[in-house]
N, C-alpha and C. Protein backbone atom coordinates (compact mmCIF):
# COMPACT_ATOMS: atom_id res chain seq x y z
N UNK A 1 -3.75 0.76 -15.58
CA UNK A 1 -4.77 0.73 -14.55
C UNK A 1 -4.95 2.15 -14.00
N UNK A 2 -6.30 2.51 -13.64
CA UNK A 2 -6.58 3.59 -13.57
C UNK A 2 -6.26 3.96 -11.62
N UNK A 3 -5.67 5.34 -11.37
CA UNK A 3 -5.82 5.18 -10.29
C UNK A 3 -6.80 5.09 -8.71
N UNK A 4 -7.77 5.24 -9.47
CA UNK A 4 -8.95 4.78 -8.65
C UNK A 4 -8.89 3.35 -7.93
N UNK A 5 -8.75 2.43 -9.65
CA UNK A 5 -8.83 1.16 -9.61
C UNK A 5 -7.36 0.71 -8.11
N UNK A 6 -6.31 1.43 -8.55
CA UNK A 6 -5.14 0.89 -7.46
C UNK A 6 -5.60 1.30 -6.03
N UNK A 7 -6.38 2.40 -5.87
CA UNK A 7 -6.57 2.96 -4.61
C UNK A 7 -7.56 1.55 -4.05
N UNK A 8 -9.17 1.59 -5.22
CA UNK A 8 -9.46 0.34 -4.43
C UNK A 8 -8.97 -0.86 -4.22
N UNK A 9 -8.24 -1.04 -4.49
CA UNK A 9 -7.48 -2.95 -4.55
C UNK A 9 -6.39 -2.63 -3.44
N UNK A 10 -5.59 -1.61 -3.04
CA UNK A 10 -5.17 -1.33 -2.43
C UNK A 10 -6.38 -1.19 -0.55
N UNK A 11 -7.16 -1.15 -0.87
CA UNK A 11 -8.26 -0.61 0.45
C UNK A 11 -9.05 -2.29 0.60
N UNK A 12 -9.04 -3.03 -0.55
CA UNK A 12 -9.38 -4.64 -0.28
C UNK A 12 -8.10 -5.61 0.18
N UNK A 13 -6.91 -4.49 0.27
CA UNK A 13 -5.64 -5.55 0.82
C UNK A 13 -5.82 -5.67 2.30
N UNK A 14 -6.28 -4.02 2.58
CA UNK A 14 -6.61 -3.64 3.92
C UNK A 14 -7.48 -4.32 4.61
N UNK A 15 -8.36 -4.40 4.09
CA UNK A 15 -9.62 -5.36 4.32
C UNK A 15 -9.40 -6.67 4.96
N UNK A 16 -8.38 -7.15 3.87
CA UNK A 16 -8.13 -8.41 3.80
C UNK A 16 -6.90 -9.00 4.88
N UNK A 17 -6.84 -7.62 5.44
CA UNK A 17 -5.96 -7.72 6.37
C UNK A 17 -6.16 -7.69 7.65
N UNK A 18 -7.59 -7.38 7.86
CA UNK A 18 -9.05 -7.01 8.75
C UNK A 18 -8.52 -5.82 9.70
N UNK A 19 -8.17 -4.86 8.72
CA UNK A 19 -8.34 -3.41 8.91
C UNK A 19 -9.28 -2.39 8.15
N UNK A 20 -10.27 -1.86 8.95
CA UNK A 20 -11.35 -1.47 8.01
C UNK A 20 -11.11 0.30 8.42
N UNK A 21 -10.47 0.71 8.23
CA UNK A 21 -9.82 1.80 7.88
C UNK A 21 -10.35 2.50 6.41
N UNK A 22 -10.87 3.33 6.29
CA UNK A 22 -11.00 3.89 4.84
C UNK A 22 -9.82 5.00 4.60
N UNK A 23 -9.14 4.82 3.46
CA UNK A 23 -8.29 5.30 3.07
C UNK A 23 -8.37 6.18 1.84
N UNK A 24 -7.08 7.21 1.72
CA UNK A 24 -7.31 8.14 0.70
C UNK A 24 -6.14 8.33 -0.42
N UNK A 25 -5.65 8.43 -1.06
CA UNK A 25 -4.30 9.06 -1.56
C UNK A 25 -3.56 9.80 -0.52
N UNK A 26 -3.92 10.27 0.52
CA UNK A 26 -3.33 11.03 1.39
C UNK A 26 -2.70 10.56 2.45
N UNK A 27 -3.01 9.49 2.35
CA UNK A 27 -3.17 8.00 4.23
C UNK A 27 -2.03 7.80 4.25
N UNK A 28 -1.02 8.24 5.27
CA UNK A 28 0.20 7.93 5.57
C UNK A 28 -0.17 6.12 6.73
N UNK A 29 0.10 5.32 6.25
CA UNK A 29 -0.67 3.70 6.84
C UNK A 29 0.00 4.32 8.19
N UNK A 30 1.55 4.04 8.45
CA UNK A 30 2.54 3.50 9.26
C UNK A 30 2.19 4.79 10.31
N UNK A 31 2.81 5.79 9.43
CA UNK A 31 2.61 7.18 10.46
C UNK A 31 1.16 7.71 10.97
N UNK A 32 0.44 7.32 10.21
CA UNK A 32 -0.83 7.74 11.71
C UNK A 32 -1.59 6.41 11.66
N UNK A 33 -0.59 5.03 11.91
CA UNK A 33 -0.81 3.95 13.29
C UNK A 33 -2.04 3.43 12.67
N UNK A 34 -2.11 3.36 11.41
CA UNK A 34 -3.57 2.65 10.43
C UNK A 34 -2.92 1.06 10.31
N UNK A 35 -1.37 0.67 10.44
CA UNK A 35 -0.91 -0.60 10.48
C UNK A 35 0.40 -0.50 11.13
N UNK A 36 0.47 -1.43 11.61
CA UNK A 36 2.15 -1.66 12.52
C UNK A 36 3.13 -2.33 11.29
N UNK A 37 4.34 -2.26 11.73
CA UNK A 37 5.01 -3.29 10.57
C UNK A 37 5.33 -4.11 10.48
N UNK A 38 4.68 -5.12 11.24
CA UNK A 38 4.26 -6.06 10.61
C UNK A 38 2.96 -6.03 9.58
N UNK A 39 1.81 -6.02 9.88
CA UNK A 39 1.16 -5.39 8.79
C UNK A 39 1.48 -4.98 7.95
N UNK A 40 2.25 -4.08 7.81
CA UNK A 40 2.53 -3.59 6.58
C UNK A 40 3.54 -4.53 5.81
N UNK A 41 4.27 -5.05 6.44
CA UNK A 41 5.19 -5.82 5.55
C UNK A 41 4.08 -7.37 4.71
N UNK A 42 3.32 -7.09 5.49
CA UNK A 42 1.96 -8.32 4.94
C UNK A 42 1.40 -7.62 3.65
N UNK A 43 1.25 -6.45 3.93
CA UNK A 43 0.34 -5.07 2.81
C UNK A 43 1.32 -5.71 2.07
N UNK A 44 2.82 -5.05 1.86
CA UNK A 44 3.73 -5.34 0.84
C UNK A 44 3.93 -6.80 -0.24
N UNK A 45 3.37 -7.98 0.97
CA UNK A 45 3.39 -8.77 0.19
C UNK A 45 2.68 -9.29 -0.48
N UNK A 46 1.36 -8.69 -0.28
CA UNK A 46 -0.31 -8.71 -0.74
C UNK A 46 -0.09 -8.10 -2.37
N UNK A 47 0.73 -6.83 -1.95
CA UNK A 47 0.97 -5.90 -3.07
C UNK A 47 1.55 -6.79 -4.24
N UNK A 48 2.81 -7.43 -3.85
CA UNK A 48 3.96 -7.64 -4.58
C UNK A 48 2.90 -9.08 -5.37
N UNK A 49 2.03 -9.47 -4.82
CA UNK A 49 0.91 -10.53 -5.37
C UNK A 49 0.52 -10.67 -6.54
N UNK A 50 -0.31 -9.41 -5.79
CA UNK A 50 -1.36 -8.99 -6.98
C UNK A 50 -0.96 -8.40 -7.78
N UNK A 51 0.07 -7.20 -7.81
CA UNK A 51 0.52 -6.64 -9.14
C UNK A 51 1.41 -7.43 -9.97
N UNK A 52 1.95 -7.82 -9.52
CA UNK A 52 2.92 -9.28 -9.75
C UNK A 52 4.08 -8.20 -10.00
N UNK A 53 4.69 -7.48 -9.12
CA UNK A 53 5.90 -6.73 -9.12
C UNK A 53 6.71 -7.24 -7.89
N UNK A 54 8.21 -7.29 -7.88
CA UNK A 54 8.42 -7.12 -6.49
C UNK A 54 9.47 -5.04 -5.73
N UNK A 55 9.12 -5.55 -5.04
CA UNK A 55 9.32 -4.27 -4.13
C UNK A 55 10.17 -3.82 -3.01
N UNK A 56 11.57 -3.54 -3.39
CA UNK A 56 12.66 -4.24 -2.74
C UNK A 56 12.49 -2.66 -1.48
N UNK A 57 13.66 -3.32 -0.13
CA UNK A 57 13.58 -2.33 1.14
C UNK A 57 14.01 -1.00 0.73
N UNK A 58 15.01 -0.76 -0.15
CA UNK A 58 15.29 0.55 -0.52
C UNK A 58 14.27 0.98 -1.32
N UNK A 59 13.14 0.50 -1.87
CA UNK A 59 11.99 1.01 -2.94
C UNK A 59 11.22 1.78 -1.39
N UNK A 60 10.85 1.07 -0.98
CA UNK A 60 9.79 1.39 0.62
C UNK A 60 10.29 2.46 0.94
N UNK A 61 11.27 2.71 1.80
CA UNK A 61 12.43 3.75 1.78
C UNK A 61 12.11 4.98 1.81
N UNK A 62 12.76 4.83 0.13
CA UNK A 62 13.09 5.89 -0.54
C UNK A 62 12.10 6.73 -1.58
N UNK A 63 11.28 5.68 -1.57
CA UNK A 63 9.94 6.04 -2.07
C UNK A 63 8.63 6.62 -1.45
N UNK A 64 9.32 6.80 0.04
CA UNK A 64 8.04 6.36 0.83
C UNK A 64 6.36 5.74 0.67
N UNK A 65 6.79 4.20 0.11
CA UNK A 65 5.39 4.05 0.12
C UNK A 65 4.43 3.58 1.02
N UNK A 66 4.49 3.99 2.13
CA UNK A 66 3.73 3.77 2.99
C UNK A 66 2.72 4.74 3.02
N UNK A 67 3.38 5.97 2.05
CA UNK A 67 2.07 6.61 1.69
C UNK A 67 1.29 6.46 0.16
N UNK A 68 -0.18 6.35 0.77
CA UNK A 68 -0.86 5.73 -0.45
C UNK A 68 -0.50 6.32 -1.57
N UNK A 69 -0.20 7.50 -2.07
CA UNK A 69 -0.50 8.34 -3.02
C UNK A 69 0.74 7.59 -3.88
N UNK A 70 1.91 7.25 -2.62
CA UNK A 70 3.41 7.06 -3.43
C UNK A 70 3.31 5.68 -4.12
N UNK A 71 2.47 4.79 -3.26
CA UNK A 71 2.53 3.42 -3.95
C UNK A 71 1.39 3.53 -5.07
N UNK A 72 0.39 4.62 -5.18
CA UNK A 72 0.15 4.90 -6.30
C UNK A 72 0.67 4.98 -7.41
N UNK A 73 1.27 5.86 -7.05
CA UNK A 73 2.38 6.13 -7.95
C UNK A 73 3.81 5.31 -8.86
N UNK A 74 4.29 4.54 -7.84
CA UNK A 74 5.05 3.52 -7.91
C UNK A 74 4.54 2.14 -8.85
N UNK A 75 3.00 1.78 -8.64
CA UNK A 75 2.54 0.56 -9.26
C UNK A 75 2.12 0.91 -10.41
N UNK A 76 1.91 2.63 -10.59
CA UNK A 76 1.46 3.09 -11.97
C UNK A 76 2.21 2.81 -13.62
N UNK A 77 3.56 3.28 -12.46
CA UNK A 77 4.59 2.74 -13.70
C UNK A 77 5.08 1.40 -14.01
């Protein structure tokens, strides 16, 4: 999957989360307050859905994917 394609499906989780936030590869969610965590732990499970991966607390972490670019990155592989 191309990363365009993850950025948008990633920005319809948002959506779907009724945060209409436009986002970039760059969008730190948590750190500039685009979702609380709860939200985000909802994002995560939206994620873990649709890609059909799961995504354990040390992945989040240590990966930081709360930034878009990283969970880019992360669902790429």
């Amino acid at each position: 999957m191309e990363r365009v394609e993850i950025l948008n499906k990633l920005q319809q989780i948002l959506k779907e989360l009724k945060i209409q936030t436009e986002i970039t590869e760059e969008t730190a969610l948590v750190n500039e307050n685009i979702v609380d965590s709860m939200e985000f732990m909802n994002y995560i499970i939206i994620i873990e859905e649709m890609f059909d991966v799961s995504i354990s607390d040390d992945d989040i972490a240590a990966q930081q994917l709360g930034i878009v670019k990283n969970m880019i990155d992360y669902l790429s592989r």
